[in-house]
Each structure stands twice: as structure tokens, then as C-alpha cells.
PDB file of N, CA and C in Angstrom:
ATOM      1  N   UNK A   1      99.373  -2.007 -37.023  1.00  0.00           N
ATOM      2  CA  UNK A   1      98.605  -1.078 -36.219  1.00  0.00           C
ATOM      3  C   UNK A   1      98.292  -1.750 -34.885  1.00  0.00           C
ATOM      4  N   UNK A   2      98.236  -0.824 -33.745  1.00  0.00           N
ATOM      5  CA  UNK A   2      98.011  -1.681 -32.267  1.00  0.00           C
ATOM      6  C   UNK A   2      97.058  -1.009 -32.067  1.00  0.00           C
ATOM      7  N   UNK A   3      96.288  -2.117 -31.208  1.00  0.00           N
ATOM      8  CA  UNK A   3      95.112  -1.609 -30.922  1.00  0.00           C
ATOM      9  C   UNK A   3      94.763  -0.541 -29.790  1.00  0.00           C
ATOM     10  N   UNK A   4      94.413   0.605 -29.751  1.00  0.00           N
ATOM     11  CA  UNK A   4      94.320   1.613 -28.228  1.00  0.00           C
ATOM     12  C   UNK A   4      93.828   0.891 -27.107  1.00  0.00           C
ATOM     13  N   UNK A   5      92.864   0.082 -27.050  1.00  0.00           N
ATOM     14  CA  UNK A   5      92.324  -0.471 -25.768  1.00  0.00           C
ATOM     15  C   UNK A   5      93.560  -1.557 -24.952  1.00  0.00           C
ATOM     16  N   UNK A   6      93.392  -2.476 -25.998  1.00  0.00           N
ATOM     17  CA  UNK A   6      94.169  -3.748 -24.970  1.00  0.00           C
ATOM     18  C   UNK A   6      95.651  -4.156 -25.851  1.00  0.00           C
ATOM     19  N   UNK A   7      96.582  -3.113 -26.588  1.00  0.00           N
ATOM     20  CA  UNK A   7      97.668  -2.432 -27.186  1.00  0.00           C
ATOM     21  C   UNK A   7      97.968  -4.168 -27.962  1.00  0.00           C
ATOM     22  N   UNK A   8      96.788  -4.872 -28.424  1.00  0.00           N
ATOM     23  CA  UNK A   8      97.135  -5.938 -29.140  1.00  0.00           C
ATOM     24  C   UNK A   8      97.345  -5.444 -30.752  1.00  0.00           C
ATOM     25  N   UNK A   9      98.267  -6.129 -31.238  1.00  0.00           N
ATOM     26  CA  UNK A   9      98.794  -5.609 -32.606  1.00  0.00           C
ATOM     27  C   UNK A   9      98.218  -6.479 -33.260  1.00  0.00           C
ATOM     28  N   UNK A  10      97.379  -7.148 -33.584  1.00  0.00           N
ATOM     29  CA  UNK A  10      96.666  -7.075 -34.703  1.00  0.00           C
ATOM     30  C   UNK A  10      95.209  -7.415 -34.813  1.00  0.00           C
ATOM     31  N   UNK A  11      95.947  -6.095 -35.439  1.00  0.00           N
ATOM     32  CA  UNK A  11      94.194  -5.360 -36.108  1.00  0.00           C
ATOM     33  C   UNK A  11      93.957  -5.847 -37.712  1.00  0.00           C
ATOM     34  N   UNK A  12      92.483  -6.237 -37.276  1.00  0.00           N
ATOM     35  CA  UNK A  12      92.418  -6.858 -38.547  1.00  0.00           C
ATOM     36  C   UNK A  12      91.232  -6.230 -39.486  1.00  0.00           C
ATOM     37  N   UNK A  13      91.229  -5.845 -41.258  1.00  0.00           N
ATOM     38  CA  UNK A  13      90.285  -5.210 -41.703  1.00  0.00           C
ATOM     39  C   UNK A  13      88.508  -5.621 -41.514  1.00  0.00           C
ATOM     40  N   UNK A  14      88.655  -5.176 -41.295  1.00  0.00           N
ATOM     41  CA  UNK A  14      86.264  -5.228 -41.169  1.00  0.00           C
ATOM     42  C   UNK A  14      85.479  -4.444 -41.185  1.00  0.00           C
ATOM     43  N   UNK A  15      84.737  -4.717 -41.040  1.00  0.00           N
ATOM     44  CA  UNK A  15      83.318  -4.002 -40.687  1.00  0.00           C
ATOM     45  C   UNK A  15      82.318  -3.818 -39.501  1.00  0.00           C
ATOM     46  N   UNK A  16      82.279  -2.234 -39.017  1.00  0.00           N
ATOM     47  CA  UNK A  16      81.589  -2.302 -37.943  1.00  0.00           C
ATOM     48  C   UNK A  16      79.837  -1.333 -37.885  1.00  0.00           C
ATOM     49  N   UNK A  17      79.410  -1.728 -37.156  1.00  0.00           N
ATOM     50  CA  UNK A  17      78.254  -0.707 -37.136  1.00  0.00           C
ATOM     51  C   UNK A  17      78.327   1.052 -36.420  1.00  0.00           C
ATOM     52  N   UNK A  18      78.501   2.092 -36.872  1.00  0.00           N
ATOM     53  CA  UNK A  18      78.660   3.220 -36.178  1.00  0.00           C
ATOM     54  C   UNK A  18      76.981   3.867 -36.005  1.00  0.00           C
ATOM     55  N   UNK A  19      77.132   4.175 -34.582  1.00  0.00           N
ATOM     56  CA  UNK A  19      76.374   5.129 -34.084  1.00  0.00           C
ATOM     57  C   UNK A  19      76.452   6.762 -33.976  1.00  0.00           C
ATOM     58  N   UNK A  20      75.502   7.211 -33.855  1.00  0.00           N
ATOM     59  CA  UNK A  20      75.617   8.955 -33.849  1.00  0.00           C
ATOM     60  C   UNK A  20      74.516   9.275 -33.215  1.00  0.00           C
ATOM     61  N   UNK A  21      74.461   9.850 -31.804  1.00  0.00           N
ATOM     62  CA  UNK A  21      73.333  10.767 -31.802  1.00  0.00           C
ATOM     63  C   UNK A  21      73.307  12.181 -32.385  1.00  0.00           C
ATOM     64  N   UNK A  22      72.656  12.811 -32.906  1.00  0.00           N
ATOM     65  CA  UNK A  22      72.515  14.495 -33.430  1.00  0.00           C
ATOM     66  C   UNK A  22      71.533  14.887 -32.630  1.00  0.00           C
ATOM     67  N   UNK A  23      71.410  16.359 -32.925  1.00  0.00           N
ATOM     68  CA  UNK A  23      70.425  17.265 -32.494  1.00  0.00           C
ATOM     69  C   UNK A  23      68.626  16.507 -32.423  1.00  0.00           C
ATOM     70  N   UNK A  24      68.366  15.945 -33.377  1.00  0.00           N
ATOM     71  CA  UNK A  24      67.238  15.856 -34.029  1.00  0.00           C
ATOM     72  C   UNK A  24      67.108  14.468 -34.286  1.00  0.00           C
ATOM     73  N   UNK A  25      67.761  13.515 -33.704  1.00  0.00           N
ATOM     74  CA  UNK A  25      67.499  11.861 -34.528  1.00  0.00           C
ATOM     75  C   UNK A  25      68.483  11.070 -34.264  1.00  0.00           C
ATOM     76  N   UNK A  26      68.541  10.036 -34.208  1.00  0.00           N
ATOM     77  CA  UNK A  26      70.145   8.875 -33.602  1.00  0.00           C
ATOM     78  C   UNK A  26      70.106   8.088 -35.028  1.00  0.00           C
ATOM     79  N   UNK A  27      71.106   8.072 -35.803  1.00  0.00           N
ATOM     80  CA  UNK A  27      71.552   7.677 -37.017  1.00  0.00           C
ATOM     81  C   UNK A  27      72.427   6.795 -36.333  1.00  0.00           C
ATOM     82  N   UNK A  28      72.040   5.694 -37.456  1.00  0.00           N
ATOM     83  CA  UNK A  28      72.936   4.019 -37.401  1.00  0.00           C
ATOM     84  C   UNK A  28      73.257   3.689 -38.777  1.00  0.00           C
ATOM     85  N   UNK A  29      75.049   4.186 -38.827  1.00  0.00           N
ATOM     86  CA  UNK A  29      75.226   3.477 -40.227  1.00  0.00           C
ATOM     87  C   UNK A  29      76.126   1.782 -39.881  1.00  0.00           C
ATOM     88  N   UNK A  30      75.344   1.383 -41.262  1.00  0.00           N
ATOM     89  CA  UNK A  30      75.713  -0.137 -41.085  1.00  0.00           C
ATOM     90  C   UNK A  30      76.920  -0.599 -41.839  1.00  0.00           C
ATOM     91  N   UNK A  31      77.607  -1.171 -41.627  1.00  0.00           N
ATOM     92  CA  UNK A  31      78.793  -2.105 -43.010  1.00  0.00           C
ATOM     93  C   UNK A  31      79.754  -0.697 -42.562  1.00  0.00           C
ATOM     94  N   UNK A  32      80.495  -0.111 -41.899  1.00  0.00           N
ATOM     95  CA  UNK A  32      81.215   1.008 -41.806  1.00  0.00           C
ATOM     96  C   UNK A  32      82.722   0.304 -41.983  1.00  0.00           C
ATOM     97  N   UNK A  33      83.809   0.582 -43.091  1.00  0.00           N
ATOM     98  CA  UNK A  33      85.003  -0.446 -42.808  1.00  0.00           C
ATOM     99  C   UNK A  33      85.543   0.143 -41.594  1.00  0.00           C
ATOM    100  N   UNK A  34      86.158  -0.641 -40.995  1.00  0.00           N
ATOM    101  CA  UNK A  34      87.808  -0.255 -40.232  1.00  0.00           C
ATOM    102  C   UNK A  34      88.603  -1.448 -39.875  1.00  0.00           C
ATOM    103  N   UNK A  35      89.453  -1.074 -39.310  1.00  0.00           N
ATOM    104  CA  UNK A  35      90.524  -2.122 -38.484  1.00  0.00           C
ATOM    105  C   UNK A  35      89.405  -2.393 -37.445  1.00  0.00           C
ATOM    106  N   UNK A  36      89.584  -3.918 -37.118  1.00  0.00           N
ATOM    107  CA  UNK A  36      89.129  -4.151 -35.817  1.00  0.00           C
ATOM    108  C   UNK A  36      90.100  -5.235 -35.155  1.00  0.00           C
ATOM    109  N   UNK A  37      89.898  -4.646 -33.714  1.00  0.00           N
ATOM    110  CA  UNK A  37      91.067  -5.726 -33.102  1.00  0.00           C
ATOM    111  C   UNK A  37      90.187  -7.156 -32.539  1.00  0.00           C
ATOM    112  N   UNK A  38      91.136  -8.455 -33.265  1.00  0.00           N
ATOM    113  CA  UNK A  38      90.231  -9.467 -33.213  1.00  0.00           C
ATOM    114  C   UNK A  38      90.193 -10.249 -31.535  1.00  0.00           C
ATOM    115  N   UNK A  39      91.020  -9.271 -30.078  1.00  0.00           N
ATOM    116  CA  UNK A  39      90.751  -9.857 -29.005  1.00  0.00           C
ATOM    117  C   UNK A  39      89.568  -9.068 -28.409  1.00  0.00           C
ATOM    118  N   UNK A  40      89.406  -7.647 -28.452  1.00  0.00           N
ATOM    119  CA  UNK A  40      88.549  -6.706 -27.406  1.00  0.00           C
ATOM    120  C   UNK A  40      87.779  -6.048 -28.810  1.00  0.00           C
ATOM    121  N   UNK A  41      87.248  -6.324 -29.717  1.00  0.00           N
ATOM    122  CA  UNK A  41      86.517  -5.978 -30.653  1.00  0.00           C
ATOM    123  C   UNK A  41      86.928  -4.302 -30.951  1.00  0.00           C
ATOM    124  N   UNK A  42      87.962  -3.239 -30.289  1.00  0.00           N
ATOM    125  CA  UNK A  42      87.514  -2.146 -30.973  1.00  0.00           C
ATOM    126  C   UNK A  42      87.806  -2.165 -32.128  1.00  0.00           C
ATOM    127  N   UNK A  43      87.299  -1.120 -32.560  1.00  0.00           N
ATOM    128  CA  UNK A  43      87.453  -1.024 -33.883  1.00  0.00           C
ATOM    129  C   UNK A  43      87.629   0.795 -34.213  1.00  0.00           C
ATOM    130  N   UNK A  44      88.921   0.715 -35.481  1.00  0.00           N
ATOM    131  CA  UNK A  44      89.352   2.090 -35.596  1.00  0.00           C
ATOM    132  C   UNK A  44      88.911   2.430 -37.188  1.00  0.00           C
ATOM    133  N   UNK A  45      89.152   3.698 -37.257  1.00  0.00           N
ATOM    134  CA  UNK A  45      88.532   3.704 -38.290  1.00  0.00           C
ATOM    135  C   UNK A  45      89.280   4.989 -39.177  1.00  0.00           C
ATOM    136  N   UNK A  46      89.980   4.808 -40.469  1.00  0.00           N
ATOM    137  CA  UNK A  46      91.075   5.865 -41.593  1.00  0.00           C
ATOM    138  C   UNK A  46      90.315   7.126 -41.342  1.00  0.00           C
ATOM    139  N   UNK A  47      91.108   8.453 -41.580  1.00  0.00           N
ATOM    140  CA  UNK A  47      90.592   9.337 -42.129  1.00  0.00           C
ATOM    141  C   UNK A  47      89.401   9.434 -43.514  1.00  0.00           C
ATOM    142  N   UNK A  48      89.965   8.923 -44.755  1.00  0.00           N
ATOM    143  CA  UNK A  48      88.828   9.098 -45.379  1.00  0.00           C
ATOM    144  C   UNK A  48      87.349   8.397 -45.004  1.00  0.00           C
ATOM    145  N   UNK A  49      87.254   7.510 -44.078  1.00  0.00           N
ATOM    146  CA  UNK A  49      85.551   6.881 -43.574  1.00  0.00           C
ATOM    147  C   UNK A  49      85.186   7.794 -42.843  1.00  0.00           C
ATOM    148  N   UNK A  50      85.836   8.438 -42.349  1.00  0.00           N
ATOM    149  CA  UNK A  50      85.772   9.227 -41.348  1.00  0.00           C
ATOM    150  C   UNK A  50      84.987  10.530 -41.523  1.00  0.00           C
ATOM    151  N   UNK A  51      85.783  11.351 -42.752  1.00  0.00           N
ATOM    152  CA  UNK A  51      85.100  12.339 -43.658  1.00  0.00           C
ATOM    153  C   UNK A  51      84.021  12.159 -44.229  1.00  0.00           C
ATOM    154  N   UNK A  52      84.058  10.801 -44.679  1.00  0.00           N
ATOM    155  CA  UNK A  52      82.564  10.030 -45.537  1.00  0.00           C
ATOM    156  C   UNK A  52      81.712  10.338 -44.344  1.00  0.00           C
ATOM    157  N   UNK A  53      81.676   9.602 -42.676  1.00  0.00           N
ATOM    158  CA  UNK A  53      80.842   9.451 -42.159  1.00  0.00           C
ATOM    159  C   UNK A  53      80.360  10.719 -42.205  1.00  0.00           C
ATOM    160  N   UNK A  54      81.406  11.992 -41.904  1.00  0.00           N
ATOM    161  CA  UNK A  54      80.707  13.207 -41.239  1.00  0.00           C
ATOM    162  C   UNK A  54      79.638  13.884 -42.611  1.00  0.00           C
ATOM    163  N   UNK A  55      80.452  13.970 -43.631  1.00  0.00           N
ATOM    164  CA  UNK A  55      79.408  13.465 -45.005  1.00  0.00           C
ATOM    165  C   UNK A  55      77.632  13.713 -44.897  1.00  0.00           C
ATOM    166  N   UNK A  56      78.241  11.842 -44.614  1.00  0.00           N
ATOM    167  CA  UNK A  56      76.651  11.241 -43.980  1.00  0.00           C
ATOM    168  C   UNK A  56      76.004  11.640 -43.129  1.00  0.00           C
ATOM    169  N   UNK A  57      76.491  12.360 -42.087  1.00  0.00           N
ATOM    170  CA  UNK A  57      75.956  13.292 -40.885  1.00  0.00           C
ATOM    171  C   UNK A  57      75.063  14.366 -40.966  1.00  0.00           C
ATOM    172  N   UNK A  58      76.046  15.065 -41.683  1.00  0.00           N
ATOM    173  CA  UNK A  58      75.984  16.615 -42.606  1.00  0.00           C
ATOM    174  C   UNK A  58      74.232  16.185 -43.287  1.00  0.00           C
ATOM    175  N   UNK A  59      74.451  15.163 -43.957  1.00  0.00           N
ATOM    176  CA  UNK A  59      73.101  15.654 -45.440  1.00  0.00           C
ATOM    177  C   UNK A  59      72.007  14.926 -44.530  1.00  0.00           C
ATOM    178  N   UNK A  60      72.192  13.792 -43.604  1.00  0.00           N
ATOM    179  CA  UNK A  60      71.015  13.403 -42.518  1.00  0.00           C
ATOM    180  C   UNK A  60      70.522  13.768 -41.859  1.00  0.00           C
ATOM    181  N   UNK A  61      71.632  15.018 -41.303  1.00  0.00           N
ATOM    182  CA  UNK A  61      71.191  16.367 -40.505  1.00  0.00           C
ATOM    183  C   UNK A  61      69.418  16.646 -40.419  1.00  0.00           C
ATOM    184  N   UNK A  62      69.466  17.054 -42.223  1.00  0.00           N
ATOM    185  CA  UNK A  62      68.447  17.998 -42.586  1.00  0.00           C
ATOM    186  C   UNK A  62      67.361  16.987 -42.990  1.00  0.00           C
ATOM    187  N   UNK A  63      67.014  15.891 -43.100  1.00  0.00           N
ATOM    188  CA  UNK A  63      66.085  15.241 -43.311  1.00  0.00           C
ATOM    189  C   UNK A  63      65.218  14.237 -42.627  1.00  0.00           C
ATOM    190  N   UNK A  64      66.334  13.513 -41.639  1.00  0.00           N
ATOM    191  CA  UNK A  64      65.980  12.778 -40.506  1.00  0.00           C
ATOM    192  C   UNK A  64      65.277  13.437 -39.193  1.00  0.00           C
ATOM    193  N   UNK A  65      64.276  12.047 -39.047  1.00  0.00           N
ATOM    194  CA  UNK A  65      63.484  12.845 -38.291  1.00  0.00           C
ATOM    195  C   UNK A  65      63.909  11.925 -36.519  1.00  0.00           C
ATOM    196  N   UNK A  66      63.678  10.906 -36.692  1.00  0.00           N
ATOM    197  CA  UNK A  66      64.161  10.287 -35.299  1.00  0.00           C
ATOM    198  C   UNK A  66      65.149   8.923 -35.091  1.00  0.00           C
ATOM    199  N   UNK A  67      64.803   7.984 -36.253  1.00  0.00           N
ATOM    200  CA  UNK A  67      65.921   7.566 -36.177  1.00  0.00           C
ATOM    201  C   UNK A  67      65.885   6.980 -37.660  1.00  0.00           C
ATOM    202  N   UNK A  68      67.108   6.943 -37.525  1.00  0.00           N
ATOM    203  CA  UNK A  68      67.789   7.000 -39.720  1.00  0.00           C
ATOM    204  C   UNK A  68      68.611   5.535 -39.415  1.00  0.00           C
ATOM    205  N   UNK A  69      68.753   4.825 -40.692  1.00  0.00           N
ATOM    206  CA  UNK A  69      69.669   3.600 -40.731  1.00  0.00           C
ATOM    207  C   UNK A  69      70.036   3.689 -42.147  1.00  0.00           C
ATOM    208  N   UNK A  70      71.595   3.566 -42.023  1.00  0.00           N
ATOM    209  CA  UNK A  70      71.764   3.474 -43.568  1.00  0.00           C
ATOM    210  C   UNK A  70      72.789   2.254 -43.780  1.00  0.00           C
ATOM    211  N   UNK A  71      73.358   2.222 -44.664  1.00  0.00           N
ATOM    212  CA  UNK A  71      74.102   1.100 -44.740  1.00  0.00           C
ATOM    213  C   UNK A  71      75.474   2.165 -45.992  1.00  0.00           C
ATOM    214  N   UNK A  72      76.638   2.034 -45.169  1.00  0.00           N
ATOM    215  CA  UNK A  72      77.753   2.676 -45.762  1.00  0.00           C
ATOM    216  C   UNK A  72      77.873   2.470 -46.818  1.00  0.00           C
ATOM    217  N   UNK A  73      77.926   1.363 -47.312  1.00  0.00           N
ATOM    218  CA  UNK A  73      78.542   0.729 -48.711  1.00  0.00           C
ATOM    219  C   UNK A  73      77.769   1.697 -49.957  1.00  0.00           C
ATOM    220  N   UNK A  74      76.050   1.330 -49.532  1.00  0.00           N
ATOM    221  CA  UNK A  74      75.117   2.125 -50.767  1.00  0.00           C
ATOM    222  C   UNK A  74      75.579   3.874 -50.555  1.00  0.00           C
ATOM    223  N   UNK A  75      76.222   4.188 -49.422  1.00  0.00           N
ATOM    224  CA  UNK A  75      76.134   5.784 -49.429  1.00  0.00           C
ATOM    225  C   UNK A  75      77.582   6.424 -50.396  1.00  0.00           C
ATOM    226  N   UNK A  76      78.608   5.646 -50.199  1.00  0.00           N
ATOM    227  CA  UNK A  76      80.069   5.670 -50.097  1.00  0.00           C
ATOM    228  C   UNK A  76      80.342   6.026 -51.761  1.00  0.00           C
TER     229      UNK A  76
END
């Protein structure tokens, strides 16, 4: 896999922190896997984390009030 920013090929598996602002609250999930590229740190992330995150979005929606932190691993 190459990386989109600085088209370095290797990407290596990890863990990153994802952000979200919503309507109602800025959610920070923690431990999120993806590829990350080990020169310019981005980091990409599969379809299924992806679905998980929006998931996590979806049910935080309705309960969070300003700002939420979760940690992927316990949600997943």
C-alpha cells in the first residue's frame, strides 16, 4: 500500500487516534487500527474500521453531550 501524502510505500500496521466533530459534541476515539506511513505519519484506515467508526458515531450521536472519549478496542 502507498501512502497518499508523500506516495511512500510502506505503510505500516498501527494505531491512531481519530477525531470527529458532530452536531452536538467532538468525539475522540482512541487505539483506532490502520496503516500508518512510518515517514509523514498519515494514517489510512480499511473499510470495516471505518463502518465500526461510523457505528460509534451513530449511537454517540444520541448521548454525548460535549465531548466523548472512547477507546476503539473496548467498543469494537
Amino acid at each position: 500500500m502507498r501512502c497518499l501524502i508523500c506516495k511512500d510505500e510502506k505503510m505500516e500496521n498501527s494505531c491512531t487516534t481519530y477525531f470527529a466533530q458532530m452536531s452536538n459534541c467532538y468525539v475522540i476515539i482512541e487505539n483506532v487500527p490502520c496503516m500508518k506511513c512510518p515517514q509523514c505519519g498519515e494514517g489510512l484506515f480499511n473499510s470495516s474500521v471505518l463502518e465500526k467508526i461510523e457505528d460509534i458515531l451513530e449511537s454517540l450521536e444520541k448521548i454525548a453531550s460535549k465531548i466523548f472519549i472512547m477507546d476503539y478496542l473496548r467498543a469494537a
